[in-house]
Structures are given as structure tokens and as C-alpha cells.
Protein backbone atom coordinates (compact mmCIF):
# COMPACT_ATOMS: atom_id res chain seq x y z
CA UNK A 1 -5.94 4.17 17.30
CA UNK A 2 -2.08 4.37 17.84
CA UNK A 3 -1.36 1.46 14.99
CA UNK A 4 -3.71 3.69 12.99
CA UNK A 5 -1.83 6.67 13.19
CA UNK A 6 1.85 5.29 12.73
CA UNK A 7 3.55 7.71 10.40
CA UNK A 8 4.60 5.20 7.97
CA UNK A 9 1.21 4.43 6.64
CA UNK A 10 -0.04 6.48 3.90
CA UNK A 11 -1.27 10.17 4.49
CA UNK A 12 -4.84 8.65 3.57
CA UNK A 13 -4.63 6.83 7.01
CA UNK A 14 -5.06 9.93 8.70
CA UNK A 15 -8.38 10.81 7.80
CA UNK A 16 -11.07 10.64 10.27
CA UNK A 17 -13.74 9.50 7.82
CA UNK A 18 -11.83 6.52 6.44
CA UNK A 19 -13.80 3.07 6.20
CA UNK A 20 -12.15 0.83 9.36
CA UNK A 21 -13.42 -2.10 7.72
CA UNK A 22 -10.91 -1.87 5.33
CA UNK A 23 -7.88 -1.75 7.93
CA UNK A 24 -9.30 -4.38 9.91
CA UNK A 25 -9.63 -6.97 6.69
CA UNK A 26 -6.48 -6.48 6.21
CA UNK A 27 -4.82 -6.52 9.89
CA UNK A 28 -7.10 -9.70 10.09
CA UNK A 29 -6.35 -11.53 7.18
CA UNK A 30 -2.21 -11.29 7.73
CA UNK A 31 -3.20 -12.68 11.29
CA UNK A 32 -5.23 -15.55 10.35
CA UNK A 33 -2.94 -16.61 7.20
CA UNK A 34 -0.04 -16.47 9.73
CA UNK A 35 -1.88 -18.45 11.80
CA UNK A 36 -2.18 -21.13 9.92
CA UNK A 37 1.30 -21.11 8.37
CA UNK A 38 2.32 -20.90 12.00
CA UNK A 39 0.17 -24.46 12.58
CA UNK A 40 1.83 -25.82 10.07
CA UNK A 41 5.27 -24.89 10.65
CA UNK A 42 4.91 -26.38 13.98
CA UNK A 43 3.62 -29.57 13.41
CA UNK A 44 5.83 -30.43 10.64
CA UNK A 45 9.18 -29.64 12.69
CA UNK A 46 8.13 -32.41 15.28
CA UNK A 47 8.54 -34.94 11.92
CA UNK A 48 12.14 -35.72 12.29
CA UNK A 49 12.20 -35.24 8.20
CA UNK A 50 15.47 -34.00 7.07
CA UNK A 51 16.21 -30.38 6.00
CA UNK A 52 16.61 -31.13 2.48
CA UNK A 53 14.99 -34.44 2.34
CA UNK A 54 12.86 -34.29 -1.36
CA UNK A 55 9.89 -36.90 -0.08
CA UNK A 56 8.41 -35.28 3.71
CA UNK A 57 6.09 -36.60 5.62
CA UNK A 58 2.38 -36.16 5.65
CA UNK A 59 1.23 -33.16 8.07
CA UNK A 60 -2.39 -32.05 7.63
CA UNK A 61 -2.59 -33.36 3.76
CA UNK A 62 0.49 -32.08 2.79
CA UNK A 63 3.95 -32.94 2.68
CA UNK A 64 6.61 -30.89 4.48
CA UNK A 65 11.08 -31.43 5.28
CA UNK A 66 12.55 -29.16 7.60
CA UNK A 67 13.35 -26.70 4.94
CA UNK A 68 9.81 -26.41 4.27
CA UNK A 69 8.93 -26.02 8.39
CA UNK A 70 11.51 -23.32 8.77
CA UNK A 71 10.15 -20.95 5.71
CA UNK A 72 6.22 -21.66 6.86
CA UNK A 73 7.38 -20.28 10.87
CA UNK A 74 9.32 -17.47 9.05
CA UNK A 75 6.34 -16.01 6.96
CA UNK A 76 4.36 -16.42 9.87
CA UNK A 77 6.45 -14.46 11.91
CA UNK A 78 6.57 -11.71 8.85
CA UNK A 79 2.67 -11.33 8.27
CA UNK A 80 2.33 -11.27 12.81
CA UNK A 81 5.05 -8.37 12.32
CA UNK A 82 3.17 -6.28 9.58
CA UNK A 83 -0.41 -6.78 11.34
CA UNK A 84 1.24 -5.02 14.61
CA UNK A 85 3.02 -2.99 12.24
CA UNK A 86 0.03 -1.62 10.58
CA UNK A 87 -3.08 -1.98 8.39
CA UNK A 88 -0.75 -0.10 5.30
CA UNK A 89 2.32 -2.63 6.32
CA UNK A 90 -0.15 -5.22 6.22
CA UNK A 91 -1.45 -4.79 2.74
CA UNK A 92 1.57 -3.98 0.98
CA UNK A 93 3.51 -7.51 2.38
CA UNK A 94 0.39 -9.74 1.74
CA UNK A 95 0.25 -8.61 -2.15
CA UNK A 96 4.42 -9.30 -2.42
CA UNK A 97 3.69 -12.15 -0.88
CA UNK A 98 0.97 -13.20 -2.45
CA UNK A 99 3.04 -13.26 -5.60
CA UNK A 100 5.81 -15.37 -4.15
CA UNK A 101 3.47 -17.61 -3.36
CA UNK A 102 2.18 -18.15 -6.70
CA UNK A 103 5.35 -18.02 -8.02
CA UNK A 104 6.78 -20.61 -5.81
CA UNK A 105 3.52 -23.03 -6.30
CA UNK A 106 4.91 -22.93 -10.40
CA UNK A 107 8.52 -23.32 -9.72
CA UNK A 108 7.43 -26.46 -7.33
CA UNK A 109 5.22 -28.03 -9.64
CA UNK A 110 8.15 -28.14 -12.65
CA UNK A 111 10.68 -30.13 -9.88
CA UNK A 112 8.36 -32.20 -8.60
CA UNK A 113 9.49 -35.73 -8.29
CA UNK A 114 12.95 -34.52 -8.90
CA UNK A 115 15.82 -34.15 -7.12
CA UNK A 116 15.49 -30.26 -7.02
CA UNK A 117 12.27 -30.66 -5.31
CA UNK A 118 13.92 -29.51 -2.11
CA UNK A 119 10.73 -28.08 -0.34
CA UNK A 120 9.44 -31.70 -1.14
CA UNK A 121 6.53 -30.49 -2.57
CA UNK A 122 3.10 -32.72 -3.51
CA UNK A 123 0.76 -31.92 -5.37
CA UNK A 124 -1.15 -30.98 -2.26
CA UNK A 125 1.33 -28.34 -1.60
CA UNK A 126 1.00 -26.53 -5.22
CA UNK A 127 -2.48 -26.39 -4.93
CA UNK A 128 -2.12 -24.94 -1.58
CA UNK A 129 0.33 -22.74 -2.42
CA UNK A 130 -1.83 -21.11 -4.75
CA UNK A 131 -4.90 -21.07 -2.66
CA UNK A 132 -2.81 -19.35 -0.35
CA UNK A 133 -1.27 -16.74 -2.76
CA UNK A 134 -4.75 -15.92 -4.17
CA UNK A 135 -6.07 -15.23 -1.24
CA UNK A 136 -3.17 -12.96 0.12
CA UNK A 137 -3.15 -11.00 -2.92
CA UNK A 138 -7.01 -10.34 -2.45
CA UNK A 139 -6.83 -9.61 1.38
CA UNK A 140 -3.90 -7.30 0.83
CA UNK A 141 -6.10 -5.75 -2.41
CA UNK A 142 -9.60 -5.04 -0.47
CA UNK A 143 -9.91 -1.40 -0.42
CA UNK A 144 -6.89 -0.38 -2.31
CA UNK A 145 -6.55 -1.65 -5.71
CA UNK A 146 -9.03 -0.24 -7.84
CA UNK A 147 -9.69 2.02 -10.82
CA UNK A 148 -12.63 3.89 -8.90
CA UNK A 149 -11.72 4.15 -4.82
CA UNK A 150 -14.47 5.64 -2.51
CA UNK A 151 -14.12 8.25 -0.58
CA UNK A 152 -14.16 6.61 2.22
CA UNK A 153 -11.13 3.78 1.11
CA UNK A 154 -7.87 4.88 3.53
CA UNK A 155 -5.83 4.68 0.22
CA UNK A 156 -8.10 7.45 -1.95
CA UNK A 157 -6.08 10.53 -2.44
CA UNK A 158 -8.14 13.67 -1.45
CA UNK A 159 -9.22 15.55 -4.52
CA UNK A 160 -8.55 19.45 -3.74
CA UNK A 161 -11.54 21.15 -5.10
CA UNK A 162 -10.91 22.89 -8.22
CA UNK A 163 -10.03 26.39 -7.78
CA UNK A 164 -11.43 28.88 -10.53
CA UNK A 165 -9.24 32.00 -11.51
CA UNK A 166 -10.18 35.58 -9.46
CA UNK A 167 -10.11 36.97 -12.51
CA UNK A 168 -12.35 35.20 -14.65
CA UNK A 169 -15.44 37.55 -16.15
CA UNK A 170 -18.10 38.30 -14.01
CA UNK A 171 -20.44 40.66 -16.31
CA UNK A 172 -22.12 40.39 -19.79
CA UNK A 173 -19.55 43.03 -20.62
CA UNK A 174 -16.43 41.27 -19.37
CA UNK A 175 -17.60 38.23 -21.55
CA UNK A 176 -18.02 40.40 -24.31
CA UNK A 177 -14.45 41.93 -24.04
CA UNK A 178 -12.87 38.45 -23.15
CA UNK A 179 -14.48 37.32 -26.43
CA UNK A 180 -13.06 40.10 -28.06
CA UNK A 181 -9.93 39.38 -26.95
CA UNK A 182 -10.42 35.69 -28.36
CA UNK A 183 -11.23 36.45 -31.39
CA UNK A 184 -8.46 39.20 -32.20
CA UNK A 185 -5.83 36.57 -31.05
CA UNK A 186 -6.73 34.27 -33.13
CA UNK A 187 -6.86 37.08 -36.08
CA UNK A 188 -3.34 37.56 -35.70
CA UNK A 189 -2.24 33.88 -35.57
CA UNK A 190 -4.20 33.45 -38.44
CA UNK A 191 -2.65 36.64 -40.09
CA UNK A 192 -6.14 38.10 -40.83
CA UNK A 193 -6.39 41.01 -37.92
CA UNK A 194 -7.20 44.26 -38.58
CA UNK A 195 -4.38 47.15 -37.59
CA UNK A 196 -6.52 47.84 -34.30
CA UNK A 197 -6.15 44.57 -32.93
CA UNK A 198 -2.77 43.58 -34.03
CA UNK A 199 -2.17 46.80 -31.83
CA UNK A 200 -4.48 45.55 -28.75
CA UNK A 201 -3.14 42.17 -28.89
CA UNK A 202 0.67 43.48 -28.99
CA UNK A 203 -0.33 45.78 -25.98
CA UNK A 204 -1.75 42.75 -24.25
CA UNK A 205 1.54 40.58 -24.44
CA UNK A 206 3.14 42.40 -21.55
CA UNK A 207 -0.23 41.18 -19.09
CA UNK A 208 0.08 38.37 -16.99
CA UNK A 209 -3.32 38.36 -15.62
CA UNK A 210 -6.99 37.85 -17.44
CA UNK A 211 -7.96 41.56 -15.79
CA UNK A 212 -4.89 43.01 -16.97
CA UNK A 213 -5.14 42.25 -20.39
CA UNK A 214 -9.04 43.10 -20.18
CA UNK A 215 -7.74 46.54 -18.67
CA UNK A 216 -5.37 47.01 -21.40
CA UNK A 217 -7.92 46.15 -24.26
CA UNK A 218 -10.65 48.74 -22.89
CA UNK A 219 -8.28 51.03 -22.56
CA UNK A 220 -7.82 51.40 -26.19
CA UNK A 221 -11.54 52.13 -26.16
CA UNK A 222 -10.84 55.16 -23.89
């Protein structure tokens, strides 16, 4: 419950009715994505390929250089740093880099079988690239990105309940004055009013409250 509370997830993550299922999708997901980024980062830096080398060797159906290695064990090590970090952590670096994935699987796929190809990419790797991206942006997604959140999502804002004026009319004969009131202000906009409520209206400007201004029209009754 400590990870839970850390004070820089949202203020949503405080809540004690929040769905958990939500954090632990996400906490989850950024561990088992790093996981196997971490397998693969491992395996293909016991190749011998070259850091730069444009054609790597095979390591479970892809292709892979040092370069590659090196930037597989480094956003491994970032998605194990923003599970411990936190659920909020969590989401928000799987969605950017969910998009750098899919960004990088397009970039890739115009250099490939160039000399630019410096990740030496396959086709293997785009396609993985995006199956990784995909499902980063939908781990880091679940539970936060939507038009309608439930109550119970850690990122819906609490809705203060709407609070109605102290002053608004109570009686049959407060809605009757408040009406009134409506319909002499309107008179004067309109330049129609009669003398008496050109007068009540005027008297009314210096109100700053419904009651006050119903006050100051019934007075002119008295």
C-alpha cells in the first residue's frame, strides 16, 4: 500500500474505493514487457555482433547488433523502474513508450537493407516492434484513457456535488416575486417597462444576493 500512496501519483490514487485491478494491469504489464526485453537484451549481447554492424545475428526470430542489445537492457531497466515507481509512473512511461516504439518500427522499416539500418533491423523486428508498441500503449491505457471513466478508475476526477444557491425561492410567493423580477428586467432591456419597474429594477442594481433583491422588490410593495 506504500507504492500506492507515493505522492507523485495522481490525487485519484488516494481514494480508498479505487478499482486495484487497474494499478495492478498496469504495474504488471511494465514488468512482463521488461521482462522480455530484458531476455532479449541478454541473449543477443552473448552474439559477438558488432555495435553498429547493419546484418545481426538471429536471437529468438529476430535479428539484433550490440546497439540493438544495449537499448532492449535499457528499456527494460526503465519499465522495472516505473513498476517500483508506481502504478501512475507505470502508465504514463508505457504510453510514451508505446509511441516510440511504433515510431521506431516505421523509421526501421524505410532503412532496411541500407546502410542506415544501424539497429539491423528484419522484418521480424518491425513487426515486433509494433506488436510491442500496441500493446504498451493499451496496458498503459486500461483504466485511464477514456471519454466515460467509472467511478471506481484511480484516474476519475471526483465530481463535487453541485451546490444550489441559499437563496434560491422556497415559497409559491418567492417564485412569484422572482418571476416578477424576471420579467421587469427583461422590460427594461427591451425598453418596454412600466415607470414602477424601471424604478424596482434600478433599486435592485445595488443587491448582490437573490434575497436581497427579492427584499428590495417587496419592499416597494410596502
Amino acid at each position: 500500500m506504500t507504492l500506492l500512496r507515493h505522492p507523485i501519483l495522481p490525487a485519484a490514487d488516494l481514494r480508498d474505493d479505487v478499482d486495484g485491478r487497474v494499478f495492478a494491469v498496469q504495474r504488471l504489464g511494465a514488468v512482463l514487457v521488461g521482462a522480455t526485453l530484458l531476455v532479449f537484451g541478454l541473449l543477443a549481447s552473448t552474439t559477438g555482433v558488432s555495435f553498429l554492424a547493419t546484418h545481426g545475428e538471429r536471437v529468438l526470430g529476430m535479428s539484433s547488433n550490440g546497439l540493438l542489445s544495449a537499448l532492449s537492457l535499457v528499456v527494460a531497466a526503465v519499465l522495472f523502474w516505473a513498476a517500483v515507481r508506481g502504478p501512475g509512473v507505470a502508465s504514463t512511461v508505457m504510453i510514451v513508450l508505446g509511441v516510440l516504439f511504433l515510431l521506431s518500427a516505421l523509421g526501421n522499416l524505410a532503412v532496411l537493407h541500407t546502410r542506415a539500418n544501424v539497429l539491423a533491423f528484419q522484418m521480424s523486428n518491425v513487426l515486433f516492434s509494433i506488436v510491442v508498441g500496441l500493446l504498451l500503449l493499451l496496458l498503459g491505457s486500461y483504466g485511464r484513457v477514456s471519454g466515460h471513466l467509472p467511478e471506481t478508475s484511480p484516474y476519475a476526477h471526483a465530481h463535487a456535488d453541485p451546490v444550489e444557491p441559499p437563496d434560491l425561492a422556497q415559497t409559491p410567493e418567492e417564485h412569484a416575486v422572482d418571476a416578477a423580477m424576471r420579467e421587469a428586467e427583461i422590460a427594461v432591456v427591451e425598453h418596454h417597462a412600466t415607470s414602477d419597474q424601471r424604478r424596482r429594477v434600478e433599486a435592485m442594481a445595488i443587491a448582490h444576493s437573490r434575497a436581497d433583491r427579492r427584499r428590495i422588490w417587496l419592499s416597494f410593495d410596502n
